[in-house]
PDB file of N, CA and C in Angstrom:
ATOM      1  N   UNK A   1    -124.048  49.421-264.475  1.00  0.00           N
ATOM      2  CA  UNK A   1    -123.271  50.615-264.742  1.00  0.00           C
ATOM      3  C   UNK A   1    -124.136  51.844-264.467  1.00  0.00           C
ATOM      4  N   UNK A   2    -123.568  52.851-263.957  1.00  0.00           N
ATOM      5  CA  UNK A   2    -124.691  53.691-263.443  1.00  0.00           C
ATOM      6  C   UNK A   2    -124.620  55.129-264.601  1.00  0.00           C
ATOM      7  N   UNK A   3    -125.580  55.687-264.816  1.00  0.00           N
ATOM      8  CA  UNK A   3    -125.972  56.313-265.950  1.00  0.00           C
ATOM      9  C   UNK A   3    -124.956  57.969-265.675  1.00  0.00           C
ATOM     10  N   UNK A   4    -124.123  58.447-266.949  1.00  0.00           N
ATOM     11  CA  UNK A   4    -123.051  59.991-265.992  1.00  0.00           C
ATOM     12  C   UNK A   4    -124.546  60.584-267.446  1.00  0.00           C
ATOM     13  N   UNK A   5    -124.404  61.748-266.810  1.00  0.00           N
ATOM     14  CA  UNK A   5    -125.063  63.049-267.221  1.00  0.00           C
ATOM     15  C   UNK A   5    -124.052  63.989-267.542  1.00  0.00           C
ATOM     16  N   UNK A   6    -123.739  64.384-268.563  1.00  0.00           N
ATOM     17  CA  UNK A   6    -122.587  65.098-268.555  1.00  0.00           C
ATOM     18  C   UNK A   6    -122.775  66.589-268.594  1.00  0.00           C
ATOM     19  N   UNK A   7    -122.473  67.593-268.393  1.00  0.00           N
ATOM     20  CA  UNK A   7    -122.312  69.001-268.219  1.00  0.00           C
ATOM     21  C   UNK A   7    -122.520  69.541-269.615  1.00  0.00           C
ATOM     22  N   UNK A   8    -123.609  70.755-269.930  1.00  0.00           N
ATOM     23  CA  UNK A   8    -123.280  70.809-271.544  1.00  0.00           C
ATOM     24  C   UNK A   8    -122.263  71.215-272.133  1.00  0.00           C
ATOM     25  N   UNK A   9    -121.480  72.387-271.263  1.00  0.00           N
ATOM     26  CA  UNK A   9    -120.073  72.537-271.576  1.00  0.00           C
ATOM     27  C   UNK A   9    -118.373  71.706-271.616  1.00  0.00           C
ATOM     28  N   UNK A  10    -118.998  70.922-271.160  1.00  0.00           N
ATOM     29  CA  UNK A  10    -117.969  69.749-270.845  1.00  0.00           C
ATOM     30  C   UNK A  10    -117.332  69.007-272.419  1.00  0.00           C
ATOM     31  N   UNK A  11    -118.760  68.857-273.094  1.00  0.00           N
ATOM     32  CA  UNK A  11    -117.943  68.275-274.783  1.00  0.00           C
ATOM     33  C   UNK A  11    -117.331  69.379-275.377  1.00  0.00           C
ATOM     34  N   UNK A  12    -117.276  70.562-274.995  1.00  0.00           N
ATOM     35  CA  UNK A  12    -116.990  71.818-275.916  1.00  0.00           C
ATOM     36  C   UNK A  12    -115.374  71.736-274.945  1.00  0.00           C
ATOM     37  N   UNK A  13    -114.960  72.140-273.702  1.00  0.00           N
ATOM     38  CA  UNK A  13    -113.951  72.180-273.160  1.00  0.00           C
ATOM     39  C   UNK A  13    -113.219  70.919-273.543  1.00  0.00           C
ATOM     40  N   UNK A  14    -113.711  69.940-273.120  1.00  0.00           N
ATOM     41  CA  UNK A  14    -112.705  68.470-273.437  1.00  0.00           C
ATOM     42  C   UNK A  14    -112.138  68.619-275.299  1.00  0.00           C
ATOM     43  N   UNK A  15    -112.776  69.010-276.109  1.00  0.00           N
ATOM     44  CA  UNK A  15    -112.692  69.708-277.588  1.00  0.00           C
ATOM     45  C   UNK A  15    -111.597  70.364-277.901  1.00  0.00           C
ATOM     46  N   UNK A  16    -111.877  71.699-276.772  1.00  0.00           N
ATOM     47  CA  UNK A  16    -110.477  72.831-276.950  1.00  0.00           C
ATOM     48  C   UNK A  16    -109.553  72.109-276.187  1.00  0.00           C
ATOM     49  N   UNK A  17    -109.660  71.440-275.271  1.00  0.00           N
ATOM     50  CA  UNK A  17    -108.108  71.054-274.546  1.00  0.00           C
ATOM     51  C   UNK A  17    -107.604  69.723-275.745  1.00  0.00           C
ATOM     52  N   UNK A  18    -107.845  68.744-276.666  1.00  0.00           N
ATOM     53  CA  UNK A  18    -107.907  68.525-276.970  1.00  0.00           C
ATOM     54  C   UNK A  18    -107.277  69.267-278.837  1.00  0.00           C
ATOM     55  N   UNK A  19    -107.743  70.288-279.170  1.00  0.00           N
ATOM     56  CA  UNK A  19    -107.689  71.241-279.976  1.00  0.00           C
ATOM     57  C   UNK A  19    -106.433  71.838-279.717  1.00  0.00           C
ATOM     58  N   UNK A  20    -106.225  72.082-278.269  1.00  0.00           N
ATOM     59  CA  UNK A  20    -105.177  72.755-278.218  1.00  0.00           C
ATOM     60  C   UNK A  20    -103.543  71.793-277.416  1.00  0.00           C
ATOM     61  N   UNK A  21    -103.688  70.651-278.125  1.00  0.00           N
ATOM     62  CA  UNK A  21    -102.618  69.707-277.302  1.00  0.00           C
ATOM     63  C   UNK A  21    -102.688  70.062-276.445  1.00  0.00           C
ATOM     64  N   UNK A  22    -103.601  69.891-275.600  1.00  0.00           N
ATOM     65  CA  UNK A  22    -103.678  69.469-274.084  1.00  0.00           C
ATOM     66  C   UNK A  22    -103.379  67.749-273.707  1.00  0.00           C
ATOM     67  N   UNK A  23    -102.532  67.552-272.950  1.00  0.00           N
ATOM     68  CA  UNK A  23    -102.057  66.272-272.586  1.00  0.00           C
ATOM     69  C   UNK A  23    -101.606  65.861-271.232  1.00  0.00           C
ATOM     70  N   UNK A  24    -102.479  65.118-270.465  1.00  0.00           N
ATOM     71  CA  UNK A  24    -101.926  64.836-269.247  1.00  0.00           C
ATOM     72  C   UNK A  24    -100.512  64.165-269.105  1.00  0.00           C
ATOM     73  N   UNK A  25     -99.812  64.802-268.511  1.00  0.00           N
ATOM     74  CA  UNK A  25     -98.153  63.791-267.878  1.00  0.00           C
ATOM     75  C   UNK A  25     -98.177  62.980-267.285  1.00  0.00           C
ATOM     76  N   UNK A  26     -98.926  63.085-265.345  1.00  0.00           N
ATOM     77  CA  UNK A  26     -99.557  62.405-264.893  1.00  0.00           C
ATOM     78  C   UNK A  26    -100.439  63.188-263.822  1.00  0.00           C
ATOM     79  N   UNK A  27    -101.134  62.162-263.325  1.00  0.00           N
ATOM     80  CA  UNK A  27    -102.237  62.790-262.096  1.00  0.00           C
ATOM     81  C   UNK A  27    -101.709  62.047-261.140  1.00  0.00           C
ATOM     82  N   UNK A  28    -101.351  61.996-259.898  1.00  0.00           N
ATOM     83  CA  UNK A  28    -100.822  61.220-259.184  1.00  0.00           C
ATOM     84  C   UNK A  28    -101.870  61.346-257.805  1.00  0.00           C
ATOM     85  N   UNK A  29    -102.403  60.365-257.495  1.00  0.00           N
ATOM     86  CA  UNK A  29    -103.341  60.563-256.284  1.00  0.00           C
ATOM     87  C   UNK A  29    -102.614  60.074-254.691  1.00  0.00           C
ATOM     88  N   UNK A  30    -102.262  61.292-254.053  1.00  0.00           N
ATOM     89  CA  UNK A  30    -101.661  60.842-252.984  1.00  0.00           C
ATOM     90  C   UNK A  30    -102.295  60.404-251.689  1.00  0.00           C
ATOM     91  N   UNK A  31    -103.610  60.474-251.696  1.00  0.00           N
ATOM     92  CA  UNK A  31    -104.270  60.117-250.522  1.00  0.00           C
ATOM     93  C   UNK A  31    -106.138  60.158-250.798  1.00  0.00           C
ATOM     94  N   UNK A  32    -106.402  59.121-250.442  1.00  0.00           N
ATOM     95  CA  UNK A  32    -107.778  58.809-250.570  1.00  0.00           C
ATOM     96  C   UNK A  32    -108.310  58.282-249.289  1.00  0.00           C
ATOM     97  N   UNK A  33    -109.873  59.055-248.999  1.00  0.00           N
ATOM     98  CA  UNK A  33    -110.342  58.702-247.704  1.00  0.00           C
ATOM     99  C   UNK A  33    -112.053  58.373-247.604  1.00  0.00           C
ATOM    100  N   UNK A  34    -112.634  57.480-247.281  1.00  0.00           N
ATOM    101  CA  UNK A  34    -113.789  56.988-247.726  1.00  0.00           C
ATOM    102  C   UNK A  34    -114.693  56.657-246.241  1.00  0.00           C
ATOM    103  N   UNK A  35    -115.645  57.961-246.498  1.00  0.00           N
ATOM    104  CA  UNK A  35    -116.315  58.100-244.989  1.00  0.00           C
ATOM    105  C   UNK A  35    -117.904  57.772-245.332  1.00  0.00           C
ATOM    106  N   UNK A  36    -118.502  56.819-245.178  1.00  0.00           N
ATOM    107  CA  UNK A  36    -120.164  56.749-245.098  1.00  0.00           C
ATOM    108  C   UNK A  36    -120.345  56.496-246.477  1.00  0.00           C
ATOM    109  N   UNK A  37    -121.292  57.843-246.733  1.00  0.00           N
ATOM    110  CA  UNK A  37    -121.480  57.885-248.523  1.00  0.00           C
ATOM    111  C   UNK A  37    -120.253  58.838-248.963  1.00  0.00           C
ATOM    112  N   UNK A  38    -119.036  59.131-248.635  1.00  0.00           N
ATOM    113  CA  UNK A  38    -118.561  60.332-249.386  1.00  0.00           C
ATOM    114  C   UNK A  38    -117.137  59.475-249.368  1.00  0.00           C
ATOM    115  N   UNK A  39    -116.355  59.896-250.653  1.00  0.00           N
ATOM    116  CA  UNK A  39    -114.978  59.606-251.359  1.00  0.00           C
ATOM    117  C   UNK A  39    -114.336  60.689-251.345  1.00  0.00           C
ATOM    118  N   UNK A  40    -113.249  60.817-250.632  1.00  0.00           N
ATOM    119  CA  UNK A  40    -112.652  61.866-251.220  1.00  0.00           C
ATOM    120  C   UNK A  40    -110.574  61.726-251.176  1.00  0.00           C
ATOM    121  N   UNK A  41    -110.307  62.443-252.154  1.00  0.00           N
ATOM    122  CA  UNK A  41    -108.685  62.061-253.000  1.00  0.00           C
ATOM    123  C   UNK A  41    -108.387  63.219-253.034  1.00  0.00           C
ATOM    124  N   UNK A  42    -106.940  62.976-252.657  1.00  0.00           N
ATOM    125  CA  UNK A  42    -106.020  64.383-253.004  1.00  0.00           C
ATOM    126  C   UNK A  42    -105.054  64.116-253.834  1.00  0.00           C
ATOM    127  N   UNK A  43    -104.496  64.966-254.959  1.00  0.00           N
ATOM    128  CA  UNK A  43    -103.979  64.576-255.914  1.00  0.00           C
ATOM    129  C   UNK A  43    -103.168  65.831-256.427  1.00  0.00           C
ATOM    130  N   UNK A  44    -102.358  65.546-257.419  1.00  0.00           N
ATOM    131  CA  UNK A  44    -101.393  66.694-258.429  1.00  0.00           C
ATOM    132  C   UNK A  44    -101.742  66.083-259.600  1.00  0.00           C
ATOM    133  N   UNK A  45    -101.870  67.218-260.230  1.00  0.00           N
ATOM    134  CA  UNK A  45    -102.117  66.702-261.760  1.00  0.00           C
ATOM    135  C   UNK A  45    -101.081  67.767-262.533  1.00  0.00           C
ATOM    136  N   UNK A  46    -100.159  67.009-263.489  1.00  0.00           N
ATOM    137  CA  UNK A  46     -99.360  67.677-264.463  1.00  0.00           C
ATOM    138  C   UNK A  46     -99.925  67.246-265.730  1.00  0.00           C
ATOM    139  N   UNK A  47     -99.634  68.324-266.663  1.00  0.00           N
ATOM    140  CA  UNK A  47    -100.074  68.861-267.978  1.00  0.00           C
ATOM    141  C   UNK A  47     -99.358  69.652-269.184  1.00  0.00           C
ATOM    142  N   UNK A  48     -99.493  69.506-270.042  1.00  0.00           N
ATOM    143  CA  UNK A  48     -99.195  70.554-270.976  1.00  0.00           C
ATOM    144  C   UNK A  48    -100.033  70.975-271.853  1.00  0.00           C
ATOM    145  N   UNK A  49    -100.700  72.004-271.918  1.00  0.00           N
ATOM    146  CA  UNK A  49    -101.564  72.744-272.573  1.00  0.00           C
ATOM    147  C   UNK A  49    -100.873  73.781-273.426  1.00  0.00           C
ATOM    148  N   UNK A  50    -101.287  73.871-274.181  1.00  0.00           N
ATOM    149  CA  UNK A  50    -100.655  75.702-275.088  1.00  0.00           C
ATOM    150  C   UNK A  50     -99.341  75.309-274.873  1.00  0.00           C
ATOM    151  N   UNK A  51     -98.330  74.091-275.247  1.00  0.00           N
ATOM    152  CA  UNK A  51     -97.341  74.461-275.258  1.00  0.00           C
ATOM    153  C   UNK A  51     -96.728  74.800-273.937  1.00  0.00           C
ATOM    154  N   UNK A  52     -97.576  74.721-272.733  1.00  0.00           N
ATOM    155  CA  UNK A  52     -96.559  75.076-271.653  1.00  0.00           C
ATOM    156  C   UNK A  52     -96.856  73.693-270.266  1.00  0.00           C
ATOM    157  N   UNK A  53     -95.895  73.260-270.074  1.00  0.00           N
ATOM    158  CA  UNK A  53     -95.895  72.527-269.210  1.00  0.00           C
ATOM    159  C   UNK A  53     -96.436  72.860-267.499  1.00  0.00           C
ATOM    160  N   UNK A  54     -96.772  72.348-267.225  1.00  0.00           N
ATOM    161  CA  UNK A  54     -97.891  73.085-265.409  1.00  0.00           C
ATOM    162  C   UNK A  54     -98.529  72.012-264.836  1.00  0.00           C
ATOM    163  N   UNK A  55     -98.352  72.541-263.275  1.00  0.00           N
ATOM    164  CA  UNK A  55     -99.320  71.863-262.407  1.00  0.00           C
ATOM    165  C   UNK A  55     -99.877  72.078-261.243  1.00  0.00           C
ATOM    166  N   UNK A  56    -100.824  71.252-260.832  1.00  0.00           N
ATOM    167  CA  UNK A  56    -101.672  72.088-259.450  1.00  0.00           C
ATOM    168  C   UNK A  56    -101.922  70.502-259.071  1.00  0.00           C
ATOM    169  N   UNK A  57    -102.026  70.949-257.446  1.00  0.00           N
ATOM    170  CA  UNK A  57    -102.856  70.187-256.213  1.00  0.00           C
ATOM    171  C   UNK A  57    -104.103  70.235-256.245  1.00  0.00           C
ATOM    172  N   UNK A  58    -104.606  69.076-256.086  1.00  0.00           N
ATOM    173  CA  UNK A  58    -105.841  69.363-256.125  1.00  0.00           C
ATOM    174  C   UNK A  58    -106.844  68.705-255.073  1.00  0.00           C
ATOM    175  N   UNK A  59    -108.266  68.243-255.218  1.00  0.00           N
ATOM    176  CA  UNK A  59    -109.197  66.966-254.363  1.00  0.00           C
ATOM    177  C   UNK A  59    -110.156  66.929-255.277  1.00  0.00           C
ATOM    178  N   UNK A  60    -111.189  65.969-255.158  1.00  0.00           N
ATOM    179  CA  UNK A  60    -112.186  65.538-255.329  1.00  0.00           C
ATOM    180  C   UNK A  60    -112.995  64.787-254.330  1.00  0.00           C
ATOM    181  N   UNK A  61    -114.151  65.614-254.003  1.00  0.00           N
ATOM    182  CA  UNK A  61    -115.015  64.884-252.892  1.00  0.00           C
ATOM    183  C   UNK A  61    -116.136  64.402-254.260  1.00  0.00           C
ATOM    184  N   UNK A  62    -116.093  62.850-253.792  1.00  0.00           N
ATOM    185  CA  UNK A  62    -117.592  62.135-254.596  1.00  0.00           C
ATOM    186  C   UNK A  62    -118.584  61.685-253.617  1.00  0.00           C
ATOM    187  N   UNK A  63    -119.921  62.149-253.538  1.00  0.00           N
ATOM    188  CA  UNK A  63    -120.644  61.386-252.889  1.00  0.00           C
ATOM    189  C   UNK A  63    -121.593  60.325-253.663  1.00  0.00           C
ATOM    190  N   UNK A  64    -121.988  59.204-253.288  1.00  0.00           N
ATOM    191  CA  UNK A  64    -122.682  58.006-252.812  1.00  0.00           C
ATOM    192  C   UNK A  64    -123.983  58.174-252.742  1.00  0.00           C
ATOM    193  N   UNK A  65    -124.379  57.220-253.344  1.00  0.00           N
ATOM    194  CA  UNK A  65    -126.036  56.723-252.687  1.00  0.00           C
ATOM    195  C   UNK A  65    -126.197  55.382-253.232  1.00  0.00           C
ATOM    196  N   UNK A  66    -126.200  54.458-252.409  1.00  0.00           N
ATOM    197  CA  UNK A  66    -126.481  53.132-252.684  1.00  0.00           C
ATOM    198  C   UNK A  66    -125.105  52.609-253.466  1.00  0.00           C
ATOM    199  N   UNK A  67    -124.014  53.120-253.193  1.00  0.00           N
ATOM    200  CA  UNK A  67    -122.674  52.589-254.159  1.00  0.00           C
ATOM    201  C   UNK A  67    -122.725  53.338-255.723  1.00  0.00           C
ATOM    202  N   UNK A  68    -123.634  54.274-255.640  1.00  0.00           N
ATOM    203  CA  UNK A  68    -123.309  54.924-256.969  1.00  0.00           C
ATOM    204  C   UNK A  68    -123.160  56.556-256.946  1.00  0.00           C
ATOM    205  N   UNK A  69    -122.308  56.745-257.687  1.00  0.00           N
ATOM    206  CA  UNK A  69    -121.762  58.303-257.584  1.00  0.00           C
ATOM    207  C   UNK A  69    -123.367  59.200-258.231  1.00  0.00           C
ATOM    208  N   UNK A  70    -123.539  60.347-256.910  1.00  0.00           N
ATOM    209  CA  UNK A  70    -124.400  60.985-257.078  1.00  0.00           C
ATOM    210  C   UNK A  70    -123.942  62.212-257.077  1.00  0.00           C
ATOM    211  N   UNK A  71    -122.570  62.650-256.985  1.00  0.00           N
ATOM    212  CA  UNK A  71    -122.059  64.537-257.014  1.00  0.00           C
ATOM    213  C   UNK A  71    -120.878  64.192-256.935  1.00  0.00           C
ATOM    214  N   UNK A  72    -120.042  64.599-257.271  1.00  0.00           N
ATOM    215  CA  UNK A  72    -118.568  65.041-257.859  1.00  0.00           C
ATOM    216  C   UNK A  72    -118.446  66.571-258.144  1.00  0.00           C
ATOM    217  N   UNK A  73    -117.268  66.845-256.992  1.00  0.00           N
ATOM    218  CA  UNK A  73    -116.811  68.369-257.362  1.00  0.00           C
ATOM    219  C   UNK A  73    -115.543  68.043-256.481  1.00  0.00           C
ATOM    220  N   UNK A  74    -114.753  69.253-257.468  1.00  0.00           N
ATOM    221  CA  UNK A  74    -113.330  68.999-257.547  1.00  0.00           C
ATOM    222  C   UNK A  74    -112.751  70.425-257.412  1.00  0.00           C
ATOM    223  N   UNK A  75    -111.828  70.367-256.321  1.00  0.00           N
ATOM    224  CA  UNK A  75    -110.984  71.733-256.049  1.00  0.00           C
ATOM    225  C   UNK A  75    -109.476  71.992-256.465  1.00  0.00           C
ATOM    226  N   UNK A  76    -109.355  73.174-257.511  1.00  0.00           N
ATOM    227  CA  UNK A  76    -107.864  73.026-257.568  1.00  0.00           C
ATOM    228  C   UNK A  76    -107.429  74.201-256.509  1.00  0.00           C
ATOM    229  N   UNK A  77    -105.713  73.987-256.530  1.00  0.00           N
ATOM    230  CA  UNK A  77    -105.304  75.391-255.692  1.00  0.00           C
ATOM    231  C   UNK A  77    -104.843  76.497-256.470  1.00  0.00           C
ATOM    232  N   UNK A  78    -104.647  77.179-256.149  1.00  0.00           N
ATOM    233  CA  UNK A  78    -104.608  78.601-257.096  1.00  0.00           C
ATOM    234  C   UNK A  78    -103.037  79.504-256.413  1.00  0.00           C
ATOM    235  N   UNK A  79    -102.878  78.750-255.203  1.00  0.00           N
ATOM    236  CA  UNK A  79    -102.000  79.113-254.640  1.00  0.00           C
ATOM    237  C   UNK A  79    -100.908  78.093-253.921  1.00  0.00           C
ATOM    238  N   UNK A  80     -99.817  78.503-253.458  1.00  0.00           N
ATOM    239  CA  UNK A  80     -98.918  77.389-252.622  1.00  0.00           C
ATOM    240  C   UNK A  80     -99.577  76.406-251.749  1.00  0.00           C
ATOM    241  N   UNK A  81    -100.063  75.283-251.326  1.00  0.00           N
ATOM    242  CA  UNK A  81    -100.527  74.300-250.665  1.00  0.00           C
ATOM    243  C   UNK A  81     -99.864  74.629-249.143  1.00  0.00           C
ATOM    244  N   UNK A  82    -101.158  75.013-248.579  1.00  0.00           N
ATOM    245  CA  UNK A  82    -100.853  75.021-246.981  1.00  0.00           C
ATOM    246  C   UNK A  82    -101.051  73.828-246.827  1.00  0.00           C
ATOM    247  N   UNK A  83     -99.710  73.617-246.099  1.00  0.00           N
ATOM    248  CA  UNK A  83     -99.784  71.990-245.209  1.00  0.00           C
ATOM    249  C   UNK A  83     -99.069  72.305-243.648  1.00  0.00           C
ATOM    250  N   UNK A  84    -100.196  72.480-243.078  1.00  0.00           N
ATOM    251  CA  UNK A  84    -100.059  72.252-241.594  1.00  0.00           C
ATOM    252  C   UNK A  84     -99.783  71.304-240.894  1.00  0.00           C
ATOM    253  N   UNK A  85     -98.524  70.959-239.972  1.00  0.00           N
ATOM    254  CA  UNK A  85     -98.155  69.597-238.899  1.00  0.00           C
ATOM    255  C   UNK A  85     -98.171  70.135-237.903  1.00  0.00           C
ATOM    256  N   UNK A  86     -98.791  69.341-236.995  1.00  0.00           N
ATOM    257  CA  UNK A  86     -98.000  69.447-235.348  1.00  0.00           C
ATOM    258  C   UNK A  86     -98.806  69.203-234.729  1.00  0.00           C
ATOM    259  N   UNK A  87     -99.198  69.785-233.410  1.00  0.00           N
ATOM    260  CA  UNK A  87    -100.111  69.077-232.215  1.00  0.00           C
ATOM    261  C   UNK A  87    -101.225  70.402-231.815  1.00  0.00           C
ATOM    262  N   UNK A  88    -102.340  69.892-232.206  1.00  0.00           N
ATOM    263  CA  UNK A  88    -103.786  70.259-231.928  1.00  0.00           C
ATOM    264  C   UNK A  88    -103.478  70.742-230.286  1.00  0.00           C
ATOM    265  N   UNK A  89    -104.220  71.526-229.899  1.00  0.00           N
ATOM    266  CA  UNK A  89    -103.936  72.263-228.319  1.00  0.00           C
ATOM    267  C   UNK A  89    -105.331  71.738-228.133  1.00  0.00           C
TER     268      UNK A  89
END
């Protein structure tokens, strides 16, 4: 099992969301892609915090070393999800 280091602010936030009925609905991961050492997932996560129901798009790139997670960082959107189709020129 490989050893997590946790953030010092991380027991204090997980606390207040927690404190403040924070409750996941669901996280739904719609696409996962796994290149060399790096993981990375795109996902929606719904919630209710404070009483108000919400949600955002999001990713997580994890990288690797030897099969064990060495960095994790995670992007939400803040805005409408550009999703671009069609044919590259």
């Amino acid at each position: 099992m490989a050893n997590i280091i946790l953030v010092p602010a991380l027991p204090a936030f997980h606390n207040q969301w927690l404190a403040e009925d924070g409750r996941v609905l669901e996280w739904a991961v719609h696409d996962v892609y796994s290149v060399a050492d790096r993981e990375v997932a795109e996902w929606t996560f719904h919630y209710t915090w404070r009483g108000e129901e919400k949600s955002f798009d999001g990713s997580t790139v994890a990288r690797l070393s030897h099969g064990k997670l060495i960095q994790l960082r995670e992007y939400a959107t803040t805005a409408t999800l550009f999703d671009w189709q069609g044919k590259w020129r």
